[in-house]
C-alpha atoms as a PDB file:
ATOM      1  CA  UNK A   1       0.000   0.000   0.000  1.00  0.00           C
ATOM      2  CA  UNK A   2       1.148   4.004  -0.631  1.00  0.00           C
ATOM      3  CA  UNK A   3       0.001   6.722   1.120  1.00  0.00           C
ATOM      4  CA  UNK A   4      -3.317   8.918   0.888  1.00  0.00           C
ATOM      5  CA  UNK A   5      -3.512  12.803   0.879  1.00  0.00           C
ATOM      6  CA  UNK A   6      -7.055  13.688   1.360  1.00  0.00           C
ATOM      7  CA  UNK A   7      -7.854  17.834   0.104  1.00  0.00           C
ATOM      8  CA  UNK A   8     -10.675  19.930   0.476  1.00  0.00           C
ATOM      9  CA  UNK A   9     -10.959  22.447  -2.634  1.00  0.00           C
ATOM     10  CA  UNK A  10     -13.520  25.683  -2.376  1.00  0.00           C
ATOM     11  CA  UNK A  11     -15.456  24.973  -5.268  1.00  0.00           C
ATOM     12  CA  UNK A  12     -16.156  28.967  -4.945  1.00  0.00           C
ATOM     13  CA  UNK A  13     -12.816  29.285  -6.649  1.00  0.00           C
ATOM     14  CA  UNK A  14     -13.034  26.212  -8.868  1.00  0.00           C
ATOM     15  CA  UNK A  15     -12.994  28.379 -12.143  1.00  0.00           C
ATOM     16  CA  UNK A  16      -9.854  29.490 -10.985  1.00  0.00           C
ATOM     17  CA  UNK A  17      -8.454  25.852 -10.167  1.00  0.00           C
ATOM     18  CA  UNK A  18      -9.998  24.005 -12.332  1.00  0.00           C
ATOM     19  CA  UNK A  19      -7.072  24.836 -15.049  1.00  0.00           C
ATOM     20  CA  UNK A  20      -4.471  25.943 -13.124  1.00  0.00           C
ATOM     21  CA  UNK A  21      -1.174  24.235 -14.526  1.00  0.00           C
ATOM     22  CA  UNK A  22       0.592  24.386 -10.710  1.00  0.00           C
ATOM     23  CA  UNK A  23      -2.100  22.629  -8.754  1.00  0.00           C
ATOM     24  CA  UNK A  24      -0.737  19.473  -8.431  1.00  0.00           C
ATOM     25  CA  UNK A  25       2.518  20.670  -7.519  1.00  0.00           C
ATOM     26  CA  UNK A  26       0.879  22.746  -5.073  1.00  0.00           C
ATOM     27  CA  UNK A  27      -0.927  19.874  -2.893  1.00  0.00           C
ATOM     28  CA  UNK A  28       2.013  18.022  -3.666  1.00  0.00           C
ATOM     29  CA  UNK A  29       3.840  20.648  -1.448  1.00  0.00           C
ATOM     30  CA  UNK A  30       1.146  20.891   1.058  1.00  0.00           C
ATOM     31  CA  UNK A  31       0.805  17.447   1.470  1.00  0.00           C
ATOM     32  CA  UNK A  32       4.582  16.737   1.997  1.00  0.00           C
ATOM     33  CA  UNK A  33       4.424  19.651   4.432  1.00  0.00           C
ATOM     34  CA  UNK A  34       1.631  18.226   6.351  1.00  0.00           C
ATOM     35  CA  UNK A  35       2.203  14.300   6.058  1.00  0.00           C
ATOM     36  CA  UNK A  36       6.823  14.604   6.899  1.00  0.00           C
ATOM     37  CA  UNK A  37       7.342  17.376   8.787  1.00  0.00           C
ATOM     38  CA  UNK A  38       4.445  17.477  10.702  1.00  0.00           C
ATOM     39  CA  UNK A  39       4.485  21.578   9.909  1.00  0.00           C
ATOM     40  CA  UNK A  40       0.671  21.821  10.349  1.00  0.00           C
ATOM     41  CA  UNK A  41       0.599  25.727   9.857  1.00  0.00           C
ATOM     42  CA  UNK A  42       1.689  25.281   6.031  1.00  0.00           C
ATOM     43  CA  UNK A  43      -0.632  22.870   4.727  1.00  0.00           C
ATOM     44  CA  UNK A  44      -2.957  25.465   2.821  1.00  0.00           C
ATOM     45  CA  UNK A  45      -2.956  26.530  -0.957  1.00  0.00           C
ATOM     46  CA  UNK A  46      -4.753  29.413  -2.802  1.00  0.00           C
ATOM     47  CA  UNK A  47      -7.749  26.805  -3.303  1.00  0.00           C
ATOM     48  CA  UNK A  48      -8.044  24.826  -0.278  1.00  0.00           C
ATOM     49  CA  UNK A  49      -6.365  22.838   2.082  1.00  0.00           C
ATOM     50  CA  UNK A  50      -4.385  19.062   3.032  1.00  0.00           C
ATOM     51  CA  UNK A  51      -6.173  17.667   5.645  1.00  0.00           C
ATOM     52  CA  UNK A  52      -3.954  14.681   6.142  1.00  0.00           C
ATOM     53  CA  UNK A  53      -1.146  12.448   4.359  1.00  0.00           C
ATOM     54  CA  UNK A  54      -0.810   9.464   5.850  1.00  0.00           C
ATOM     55  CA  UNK A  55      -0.328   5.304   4.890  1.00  0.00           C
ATOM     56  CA  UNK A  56      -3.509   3.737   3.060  1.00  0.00           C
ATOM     57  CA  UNK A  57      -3.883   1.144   5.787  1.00  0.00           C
ATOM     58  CA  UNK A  58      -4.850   4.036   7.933  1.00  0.00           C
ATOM     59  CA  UNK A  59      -8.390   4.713   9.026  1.00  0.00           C
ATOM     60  CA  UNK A  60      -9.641   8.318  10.277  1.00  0.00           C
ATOM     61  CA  UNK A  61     -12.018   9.946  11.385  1.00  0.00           C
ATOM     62  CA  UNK A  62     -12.182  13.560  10.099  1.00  0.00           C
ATOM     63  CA  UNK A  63     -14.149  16.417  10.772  1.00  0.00           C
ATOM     64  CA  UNK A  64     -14.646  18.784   7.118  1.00  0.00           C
ATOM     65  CA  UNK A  65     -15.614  22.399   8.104  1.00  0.00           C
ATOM     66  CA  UNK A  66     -15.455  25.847   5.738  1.00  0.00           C
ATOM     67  CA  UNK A  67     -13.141  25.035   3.226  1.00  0.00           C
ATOM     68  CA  UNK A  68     -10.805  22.948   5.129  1.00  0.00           C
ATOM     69  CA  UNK A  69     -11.007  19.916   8.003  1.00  0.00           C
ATOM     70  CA  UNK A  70      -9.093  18.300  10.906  1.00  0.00           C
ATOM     71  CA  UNK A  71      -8.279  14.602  10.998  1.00  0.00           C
ATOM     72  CA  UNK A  72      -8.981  13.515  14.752  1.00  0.00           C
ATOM     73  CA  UNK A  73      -9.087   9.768  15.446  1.00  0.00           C
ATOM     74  CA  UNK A  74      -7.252   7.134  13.792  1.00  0.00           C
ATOM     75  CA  UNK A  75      -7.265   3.072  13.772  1.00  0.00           C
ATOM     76  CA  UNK A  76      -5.547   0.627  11.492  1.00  0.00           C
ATOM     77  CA  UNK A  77      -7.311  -1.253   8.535  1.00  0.00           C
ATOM     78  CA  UNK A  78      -7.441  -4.792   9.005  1.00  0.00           C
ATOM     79  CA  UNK A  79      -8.181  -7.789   6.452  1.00  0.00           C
ATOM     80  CA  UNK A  80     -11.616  -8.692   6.513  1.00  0.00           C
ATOM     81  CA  UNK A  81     -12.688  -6.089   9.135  1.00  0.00           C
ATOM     82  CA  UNK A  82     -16.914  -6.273   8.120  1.00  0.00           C
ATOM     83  CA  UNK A  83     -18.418  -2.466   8.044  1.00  0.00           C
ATOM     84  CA  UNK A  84     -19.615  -2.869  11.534  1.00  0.00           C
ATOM     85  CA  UNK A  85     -16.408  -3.551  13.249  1.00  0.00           C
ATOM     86  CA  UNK A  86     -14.518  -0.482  11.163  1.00  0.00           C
ATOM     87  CA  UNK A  87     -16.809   1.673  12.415  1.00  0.00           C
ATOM     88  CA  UNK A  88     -17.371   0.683  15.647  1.00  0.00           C
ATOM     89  CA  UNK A  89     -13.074   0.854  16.125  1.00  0.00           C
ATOM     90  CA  UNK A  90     -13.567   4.186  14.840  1.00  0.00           C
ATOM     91  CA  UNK A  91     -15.856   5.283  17.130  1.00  0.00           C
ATOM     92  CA  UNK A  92     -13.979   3.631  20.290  1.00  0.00           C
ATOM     93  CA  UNK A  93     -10.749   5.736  18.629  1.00  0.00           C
ATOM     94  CA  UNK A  94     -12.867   8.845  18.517  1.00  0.00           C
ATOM     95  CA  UNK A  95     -13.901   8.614  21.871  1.00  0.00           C
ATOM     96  CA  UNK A  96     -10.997   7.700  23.161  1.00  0.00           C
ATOM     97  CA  UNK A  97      -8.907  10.704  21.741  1.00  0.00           C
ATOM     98  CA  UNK A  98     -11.876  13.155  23.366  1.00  0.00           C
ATOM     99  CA  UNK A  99     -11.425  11.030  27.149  1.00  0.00           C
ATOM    100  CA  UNK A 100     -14.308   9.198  26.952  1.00  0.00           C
ATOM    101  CA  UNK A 101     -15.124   5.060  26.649  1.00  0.00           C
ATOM    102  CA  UNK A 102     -17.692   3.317  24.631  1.00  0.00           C
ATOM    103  CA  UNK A 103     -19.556   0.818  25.947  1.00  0.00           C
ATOM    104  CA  UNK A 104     -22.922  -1.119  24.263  1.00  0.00           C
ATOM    105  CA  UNK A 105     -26.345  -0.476  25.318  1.00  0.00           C
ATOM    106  CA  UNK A 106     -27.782  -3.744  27.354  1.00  0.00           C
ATOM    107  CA  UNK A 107     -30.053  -5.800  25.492  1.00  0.00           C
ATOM    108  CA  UNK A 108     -33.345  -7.428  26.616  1.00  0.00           C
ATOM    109  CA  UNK A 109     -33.432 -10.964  27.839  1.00  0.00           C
ATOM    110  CA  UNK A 110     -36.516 -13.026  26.209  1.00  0.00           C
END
């Protein structure tokens, strides 16, 4: 597996980005930025902003907000993890990075 940048672009602007020649180069930049040196201030560009570079057996939870977004819980992909155990790790990773515990609701007895 690589890595995975994930950007938010203003689509106010996207006549403007939509053929700009340097835009790749710019996330490029931002991304590095963001995912090696962990230089958090300098992950923006004229049209939006790198909200995270990290390895693509990475799960996170991110919040998207404006024009840009903060990643703020993470867990690790694993094989044949079903949709209901992803997202309950990500939830228990969530919580956990905000103090808190989950814990399941009891059930009824028949």
């Amino acid at each position: 597996m690589g890595f995975r940048t994930v950007v938010v672009l203003n689509n106010d602007l996207a006549h403007a980005w939509e053929s700009d020649p340097v835009l790749g180069r710019q996330i490029s930049r931002a991304a590095s930025l963001k995912g090696w040196s962990g230089m958090g201030t300098i992950d923006r560009f004229p049209y939006g902003e790198v909200v995270e570079q990290v390895h693509a057996d990475c799960q996170t939870v991110a919040f998207l907000d404006g024009y840009g977004g903060k990643a703020v819980a993470y867990s690790h992909w694993f094989r044949n993890q079903t949709e209901d155990q992803k997202n309950l790790n990500m939830l228990k990773a969530l919580a956990d990075a905000l103090g808190y515990r989950v814990s399941k609701k009891p059930t009824k007895k028949d």
